[in-house]
C-alpha atoms as a PDB file:
ATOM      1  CA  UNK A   1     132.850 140.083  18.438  1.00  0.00           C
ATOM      2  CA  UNK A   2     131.720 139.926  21.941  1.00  0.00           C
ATOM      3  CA  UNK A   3     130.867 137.115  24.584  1.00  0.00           C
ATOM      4  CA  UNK A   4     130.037 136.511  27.746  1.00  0.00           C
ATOM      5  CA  UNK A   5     131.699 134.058  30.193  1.00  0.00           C
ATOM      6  CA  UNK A   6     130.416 133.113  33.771  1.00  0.00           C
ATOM      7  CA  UNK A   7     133.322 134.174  36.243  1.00  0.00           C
ATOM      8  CA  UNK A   8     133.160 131.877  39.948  1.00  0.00           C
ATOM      9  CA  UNK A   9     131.589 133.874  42.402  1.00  0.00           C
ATOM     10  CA  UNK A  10     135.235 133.909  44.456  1.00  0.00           C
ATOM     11  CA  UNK A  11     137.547 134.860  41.232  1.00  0.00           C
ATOM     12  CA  UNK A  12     134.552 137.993  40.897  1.00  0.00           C
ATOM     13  CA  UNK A  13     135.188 139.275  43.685  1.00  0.00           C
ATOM     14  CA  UNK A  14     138.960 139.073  43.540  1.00  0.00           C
ATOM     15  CA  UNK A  15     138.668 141.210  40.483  1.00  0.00           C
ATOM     16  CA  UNK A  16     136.101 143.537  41.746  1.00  0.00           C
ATOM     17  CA  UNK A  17     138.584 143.857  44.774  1.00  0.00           C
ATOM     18  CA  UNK A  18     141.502 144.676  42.586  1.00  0.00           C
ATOM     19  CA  UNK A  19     139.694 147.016  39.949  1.00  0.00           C
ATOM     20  CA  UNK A  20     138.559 149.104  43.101  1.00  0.00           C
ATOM     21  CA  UNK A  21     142.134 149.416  44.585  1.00  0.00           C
ATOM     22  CA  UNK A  22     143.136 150.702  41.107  1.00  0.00           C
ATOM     23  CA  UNK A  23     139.883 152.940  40.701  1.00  0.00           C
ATOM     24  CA  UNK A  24     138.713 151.074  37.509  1.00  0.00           C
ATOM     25  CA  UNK A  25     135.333 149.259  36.996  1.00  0.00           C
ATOM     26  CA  UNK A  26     135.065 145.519  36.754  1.00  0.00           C
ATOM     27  CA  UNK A  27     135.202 145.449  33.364  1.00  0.00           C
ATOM     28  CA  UNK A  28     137.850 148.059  32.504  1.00  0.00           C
ATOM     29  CA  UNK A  29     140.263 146.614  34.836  1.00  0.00           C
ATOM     30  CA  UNK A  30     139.360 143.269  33.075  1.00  0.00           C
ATOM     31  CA  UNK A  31     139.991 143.525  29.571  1.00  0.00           C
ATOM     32  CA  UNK A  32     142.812 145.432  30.699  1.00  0.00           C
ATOM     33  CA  UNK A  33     144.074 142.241  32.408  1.00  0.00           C
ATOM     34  CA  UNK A  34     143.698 139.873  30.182  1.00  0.00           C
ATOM     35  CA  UNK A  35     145.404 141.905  27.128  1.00  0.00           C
ATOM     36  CA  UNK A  36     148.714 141.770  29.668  1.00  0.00           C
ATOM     37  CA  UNK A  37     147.971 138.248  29.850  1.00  0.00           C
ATOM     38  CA  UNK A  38     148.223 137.788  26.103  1.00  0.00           C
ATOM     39  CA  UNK A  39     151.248 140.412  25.716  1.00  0.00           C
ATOM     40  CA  UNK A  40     153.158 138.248  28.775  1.00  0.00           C
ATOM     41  CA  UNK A  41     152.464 135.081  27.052  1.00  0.00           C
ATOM     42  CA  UNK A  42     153.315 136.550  23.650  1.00  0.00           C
ATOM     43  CA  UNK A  43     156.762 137.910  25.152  1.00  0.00           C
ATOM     44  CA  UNK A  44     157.104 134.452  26.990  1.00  0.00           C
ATOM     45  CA  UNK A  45     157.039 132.623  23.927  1.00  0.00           C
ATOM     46  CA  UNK A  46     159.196 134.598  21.868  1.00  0.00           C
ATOM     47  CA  UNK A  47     161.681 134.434  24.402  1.00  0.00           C
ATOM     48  CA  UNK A  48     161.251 130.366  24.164  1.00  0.00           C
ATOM     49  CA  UNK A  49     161.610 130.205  20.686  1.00  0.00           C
ATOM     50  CA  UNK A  50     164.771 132.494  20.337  1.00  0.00           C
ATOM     51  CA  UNK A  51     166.501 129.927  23.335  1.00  0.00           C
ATOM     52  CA  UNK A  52     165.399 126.989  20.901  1.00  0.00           C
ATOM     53  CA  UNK A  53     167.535 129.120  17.912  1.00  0.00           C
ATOM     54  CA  UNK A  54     170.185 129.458  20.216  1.00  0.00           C
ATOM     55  CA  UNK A  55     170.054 126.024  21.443  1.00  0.00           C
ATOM     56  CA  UNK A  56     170.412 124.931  17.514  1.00  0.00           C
ATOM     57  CA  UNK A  57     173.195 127.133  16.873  1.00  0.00           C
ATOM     58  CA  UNK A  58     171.132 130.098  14.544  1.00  0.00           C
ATOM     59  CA  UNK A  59     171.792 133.192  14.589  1.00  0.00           C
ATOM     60  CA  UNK A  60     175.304 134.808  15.761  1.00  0.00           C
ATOM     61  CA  UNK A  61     176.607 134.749  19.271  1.00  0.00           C
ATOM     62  CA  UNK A  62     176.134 138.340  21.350  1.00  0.00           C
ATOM     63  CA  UNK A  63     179.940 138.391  21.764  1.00  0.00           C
ATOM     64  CA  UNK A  64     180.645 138.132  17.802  1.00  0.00           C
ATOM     65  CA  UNK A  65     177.305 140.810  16.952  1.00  0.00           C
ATOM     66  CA  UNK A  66     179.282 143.197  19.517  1.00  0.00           C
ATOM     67  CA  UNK A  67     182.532 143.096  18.296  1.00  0.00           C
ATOM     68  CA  UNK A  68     180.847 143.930  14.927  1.00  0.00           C
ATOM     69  CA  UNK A  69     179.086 146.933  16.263  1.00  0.00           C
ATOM     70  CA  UNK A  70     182.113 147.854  17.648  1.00  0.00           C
ATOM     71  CA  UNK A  71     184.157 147.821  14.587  1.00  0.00           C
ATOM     72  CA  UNK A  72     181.345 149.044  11.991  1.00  0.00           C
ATOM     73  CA  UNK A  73     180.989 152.597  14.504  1.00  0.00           C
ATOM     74  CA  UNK A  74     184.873 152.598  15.534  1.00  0.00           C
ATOM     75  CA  UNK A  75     183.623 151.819  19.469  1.00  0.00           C
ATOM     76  CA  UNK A  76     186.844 151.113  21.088  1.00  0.00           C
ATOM     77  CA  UNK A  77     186.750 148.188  23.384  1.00  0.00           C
ATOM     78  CA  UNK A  78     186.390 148.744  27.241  1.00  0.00           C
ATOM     79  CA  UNK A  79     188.688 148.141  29.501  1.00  0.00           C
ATOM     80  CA  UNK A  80     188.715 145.880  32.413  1.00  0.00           C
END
């Protein structure tokens, strides 16, 4: 699929400016842009919705998973 979008005349030439600091052409630069977009808001939300578990009580607490780890591999506790 493609498409084409009209950019404002004073957000093109913000990315023109920044694609030619890194060396990349407009478009490059881009769709290179707006995948880190995505992957930030992807990461962003995953990080909301595993507060939201926490907030209801799923999952187990970091302390408790730790002190498993510990015990399953024989990791002996450090000290203070």
């Amino acid at each position: 699929m493609s498409m084409t979008i009209t950019i404002p005349a004073k957000l093109e030439r913000k990315i023109a400016g920044r694609a030619a600091a890194q060396g990349k052409d407009f478009e490059q630069f881009t769709l290179e842009t707006l995948e880190k977009t995505f992957d930030h808001l992807e990461a962003i939300e995953g990080i909301r919705e595993g507060l939201e578990s926490m907030q209801r009580g799923d999952g187990t607490p970091a302390r408790a998973f730790f002190a498993e780890l510990r015990k399953e591999f024989n990791i002996p506790e450090r000290e203070s």
